[in-house]
C-alpha atoms as a PDB file:
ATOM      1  CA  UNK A   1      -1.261 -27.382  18.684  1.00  0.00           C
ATOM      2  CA  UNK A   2       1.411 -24.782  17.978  1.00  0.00           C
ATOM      3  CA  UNK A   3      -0.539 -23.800  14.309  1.00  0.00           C
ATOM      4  CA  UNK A   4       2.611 -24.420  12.355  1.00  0.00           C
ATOM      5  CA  UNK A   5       3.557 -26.616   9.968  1.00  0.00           C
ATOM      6  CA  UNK A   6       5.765 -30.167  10.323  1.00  0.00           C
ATOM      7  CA  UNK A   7       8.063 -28.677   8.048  1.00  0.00           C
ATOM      8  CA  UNK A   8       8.787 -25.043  10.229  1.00  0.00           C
ATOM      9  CA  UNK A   9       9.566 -27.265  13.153  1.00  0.00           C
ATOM     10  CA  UNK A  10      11.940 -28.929  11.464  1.00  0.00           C
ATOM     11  CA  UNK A  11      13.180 -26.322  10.117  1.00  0.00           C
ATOM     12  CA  UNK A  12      13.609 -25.210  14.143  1.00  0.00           C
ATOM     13  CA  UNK A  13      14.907 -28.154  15.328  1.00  0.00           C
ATOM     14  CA  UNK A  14      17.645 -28.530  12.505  1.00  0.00           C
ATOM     15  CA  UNK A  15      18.587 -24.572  13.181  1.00  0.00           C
ATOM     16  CA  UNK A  16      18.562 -25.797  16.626  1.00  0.00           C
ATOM     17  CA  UNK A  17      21.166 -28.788  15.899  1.00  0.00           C
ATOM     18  CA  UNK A  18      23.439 -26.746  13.785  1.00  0.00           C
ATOM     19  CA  UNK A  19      23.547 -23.240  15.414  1.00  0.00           C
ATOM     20  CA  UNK A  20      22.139 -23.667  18.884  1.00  0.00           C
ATOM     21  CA  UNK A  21      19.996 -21.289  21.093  1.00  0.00           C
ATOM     22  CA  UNK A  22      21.250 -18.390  18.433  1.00  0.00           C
ATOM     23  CA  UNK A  23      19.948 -20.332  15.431  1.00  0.00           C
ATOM     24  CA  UNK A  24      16.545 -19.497  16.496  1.00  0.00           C
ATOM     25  CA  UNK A  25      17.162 -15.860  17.530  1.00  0.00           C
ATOM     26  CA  UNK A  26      16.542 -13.905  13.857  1.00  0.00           C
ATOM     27  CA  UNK A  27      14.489 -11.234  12.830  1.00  0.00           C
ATOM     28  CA  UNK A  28      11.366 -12.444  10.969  1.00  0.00           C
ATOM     29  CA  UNK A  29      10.693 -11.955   6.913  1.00  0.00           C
ATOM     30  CA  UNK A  30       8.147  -9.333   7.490  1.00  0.00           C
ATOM     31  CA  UNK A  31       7.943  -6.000   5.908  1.00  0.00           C
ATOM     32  CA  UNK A  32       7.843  -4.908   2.503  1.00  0.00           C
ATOM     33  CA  UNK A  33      11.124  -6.129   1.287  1.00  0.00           C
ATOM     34  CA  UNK A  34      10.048  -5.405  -2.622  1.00  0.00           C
ATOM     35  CA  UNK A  35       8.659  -2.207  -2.935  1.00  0.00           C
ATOM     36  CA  UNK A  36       9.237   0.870  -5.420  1.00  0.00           C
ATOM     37  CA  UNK A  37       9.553   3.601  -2.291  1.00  0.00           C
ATOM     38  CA  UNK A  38       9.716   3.802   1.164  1.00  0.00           C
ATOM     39  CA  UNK A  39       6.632   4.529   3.110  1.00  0.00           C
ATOM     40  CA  UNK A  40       8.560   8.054   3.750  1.00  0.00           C
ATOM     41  CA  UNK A  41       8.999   8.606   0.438  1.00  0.00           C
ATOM     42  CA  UNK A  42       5.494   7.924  -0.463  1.00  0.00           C
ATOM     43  CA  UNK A  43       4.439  10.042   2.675  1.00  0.00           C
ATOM     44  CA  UNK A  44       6.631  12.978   0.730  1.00  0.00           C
ATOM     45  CA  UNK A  45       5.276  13.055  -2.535  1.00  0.00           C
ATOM     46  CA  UNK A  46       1.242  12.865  -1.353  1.00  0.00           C
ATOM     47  CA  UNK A  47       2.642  15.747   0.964  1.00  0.00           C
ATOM     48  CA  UNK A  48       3.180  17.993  -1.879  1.00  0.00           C
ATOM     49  CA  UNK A  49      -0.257  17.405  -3.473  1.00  0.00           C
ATOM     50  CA  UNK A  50      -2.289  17.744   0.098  1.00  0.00           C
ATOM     51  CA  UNK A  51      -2.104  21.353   0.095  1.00  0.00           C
ATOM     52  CA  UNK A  52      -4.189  21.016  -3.198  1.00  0.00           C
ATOM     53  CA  UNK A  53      -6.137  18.785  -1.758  1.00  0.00           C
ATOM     54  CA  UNK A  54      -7.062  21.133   0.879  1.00  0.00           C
ATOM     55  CA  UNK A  55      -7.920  23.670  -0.928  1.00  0.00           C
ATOM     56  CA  UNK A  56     -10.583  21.128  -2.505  1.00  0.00           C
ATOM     57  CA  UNK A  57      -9.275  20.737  -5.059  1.00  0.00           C
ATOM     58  CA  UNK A  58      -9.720  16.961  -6.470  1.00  0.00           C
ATOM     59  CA  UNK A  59      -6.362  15.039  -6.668  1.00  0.00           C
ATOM     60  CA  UNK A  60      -6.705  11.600  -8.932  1.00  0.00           C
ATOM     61  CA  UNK A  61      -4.605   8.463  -8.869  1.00  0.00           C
ATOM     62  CA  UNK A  62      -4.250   9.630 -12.756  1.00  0.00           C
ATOM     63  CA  UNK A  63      -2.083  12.497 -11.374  1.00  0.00           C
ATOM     64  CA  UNK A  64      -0.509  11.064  -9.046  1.00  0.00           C
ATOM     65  CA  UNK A  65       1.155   8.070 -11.488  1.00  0.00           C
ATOM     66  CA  UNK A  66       3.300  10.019 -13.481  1.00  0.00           C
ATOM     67  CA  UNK A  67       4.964  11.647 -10.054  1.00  0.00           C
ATOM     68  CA  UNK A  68       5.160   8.657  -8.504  1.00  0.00           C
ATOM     69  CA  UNK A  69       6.553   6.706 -11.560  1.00  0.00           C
ATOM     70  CA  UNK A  70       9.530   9.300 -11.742  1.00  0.00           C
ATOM     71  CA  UNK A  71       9.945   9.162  -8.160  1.00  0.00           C
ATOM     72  CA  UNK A  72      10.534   5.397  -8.358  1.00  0.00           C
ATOM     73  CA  UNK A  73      12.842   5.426 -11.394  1.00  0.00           C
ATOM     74  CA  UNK A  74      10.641   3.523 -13.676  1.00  0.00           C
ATOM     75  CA  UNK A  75       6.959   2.863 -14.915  1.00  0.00           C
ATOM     76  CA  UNK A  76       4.538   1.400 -12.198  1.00  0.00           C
ATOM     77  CA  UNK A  77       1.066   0.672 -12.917  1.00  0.00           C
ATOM     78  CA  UNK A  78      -2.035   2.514 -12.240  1.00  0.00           C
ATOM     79  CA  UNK A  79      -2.909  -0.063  -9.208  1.00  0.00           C
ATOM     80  CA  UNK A  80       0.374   0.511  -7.721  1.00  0.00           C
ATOM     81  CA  UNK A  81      -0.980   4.451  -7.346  1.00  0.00           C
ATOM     82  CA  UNK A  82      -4.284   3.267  -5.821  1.00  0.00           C
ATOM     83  CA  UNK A  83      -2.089   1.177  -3.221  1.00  0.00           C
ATOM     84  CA  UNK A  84       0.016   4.167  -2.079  1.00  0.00           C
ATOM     85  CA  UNK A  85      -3.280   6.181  -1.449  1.00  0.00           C
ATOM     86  CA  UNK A  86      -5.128   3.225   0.330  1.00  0.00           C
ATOM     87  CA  UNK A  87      -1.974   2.764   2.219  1.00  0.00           C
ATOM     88  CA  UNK A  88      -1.818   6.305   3.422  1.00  0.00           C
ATOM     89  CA  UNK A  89      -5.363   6.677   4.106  1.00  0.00           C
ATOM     90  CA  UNK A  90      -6.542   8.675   0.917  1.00  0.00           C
ATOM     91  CA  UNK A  91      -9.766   7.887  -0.295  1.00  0.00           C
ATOM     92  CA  UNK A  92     -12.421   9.948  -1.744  1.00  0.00           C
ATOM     93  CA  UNK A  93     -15.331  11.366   0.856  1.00  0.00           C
ATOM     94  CA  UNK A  94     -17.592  13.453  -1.822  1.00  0.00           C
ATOM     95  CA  UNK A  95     -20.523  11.561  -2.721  1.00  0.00           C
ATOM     96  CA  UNK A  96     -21.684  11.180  -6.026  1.00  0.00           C
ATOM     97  CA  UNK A  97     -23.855  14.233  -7.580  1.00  0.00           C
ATOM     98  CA  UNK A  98     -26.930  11.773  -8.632  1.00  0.00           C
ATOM     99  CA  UNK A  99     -26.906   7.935  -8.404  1.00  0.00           C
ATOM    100  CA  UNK A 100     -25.756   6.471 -11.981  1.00  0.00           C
ATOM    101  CA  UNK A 101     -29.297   4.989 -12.633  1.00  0.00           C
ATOM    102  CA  UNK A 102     -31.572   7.682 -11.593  1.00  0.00           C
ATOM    103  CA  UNK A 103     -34.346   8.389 -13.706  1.00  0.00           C
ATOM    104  CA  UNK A 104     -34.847  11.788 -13.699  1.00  0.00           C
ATOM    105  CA  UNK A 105     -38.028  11.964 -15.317  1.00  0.00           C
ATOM    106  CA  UNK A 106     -39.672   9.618 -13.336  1.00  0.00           C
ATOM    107  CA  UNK A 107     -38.465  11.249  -9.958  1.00  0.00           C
ATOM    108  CA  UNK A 108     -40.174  14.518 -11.372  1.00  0.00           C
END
C-alpha cells in the first residue's frame, strides 16, 4: 500500500519510539554524496573549453580527462569524462560524413 518495505517501517516506527515526532523529521540520502567535483566545478572547467567549442572547434572527452583529472586531484577514468558531459548536456550534433558501411562503388 505505502510501496515500502517491512523493514523502512520499522525502521519508522523504532525512530518513532526512541526520538519521537523529530525522529522522523531528517533530510533524505539523496544527492551525490561521492563525487570527484561539484556540479559548479564541473560547470567551470567545460566553461573554459565552450568558447572553443563555439568557434567549432571539436572538443573530445580525450581532452577533457586530463583537465578534469587535475581538477579532481587524482586519476578518473575515461567514463567518468563522458558522465560530466552527459550530465551537463554535451553531446555531439554533427552527423557522421558517410555511414561506416557504405559501399561507395556500388552507390556510384
Amino acid at each position: 500500500m505505502l510501496q515500502v518495505s517491512t523493514q523502512a517501517v520499522w525502521l519508522w516506527v523504532g525512530q518513532y519510539n526512541r526520538y519521537g515526532v523529530k525522529g522522523l523529521e531528517r533530510e533524505g540520502r539523496g544527492g551525490r554524496r561521492w563525487s570527484y567535483l561539484s556540479l559548479m566545478e564541473e560547470e567551470n572547467i567545460l566553461r573554459l573549453f565552450f568558447e572553443r567549442a563555439a568557434k567549432g572547434e571539436v572538443i573530445t572527452a580525450k581532452q577533457l580527462h586530463p583537465v578534469i583529472s587535475k581538477a579532481a586531484g587524482k586519476e578518473v577514468s575515461l567514463d567518468y569524462v563522458y558522465r560530466v558531459l552527459h550530465r551537463h548536456a554535451w553531446r555531439k550534433i554533427g552527423p557522421r560524413p558517410r555511414h561506416i558501411k557504405a559501399d561507395l562503388n556500388a552507390q556510384q
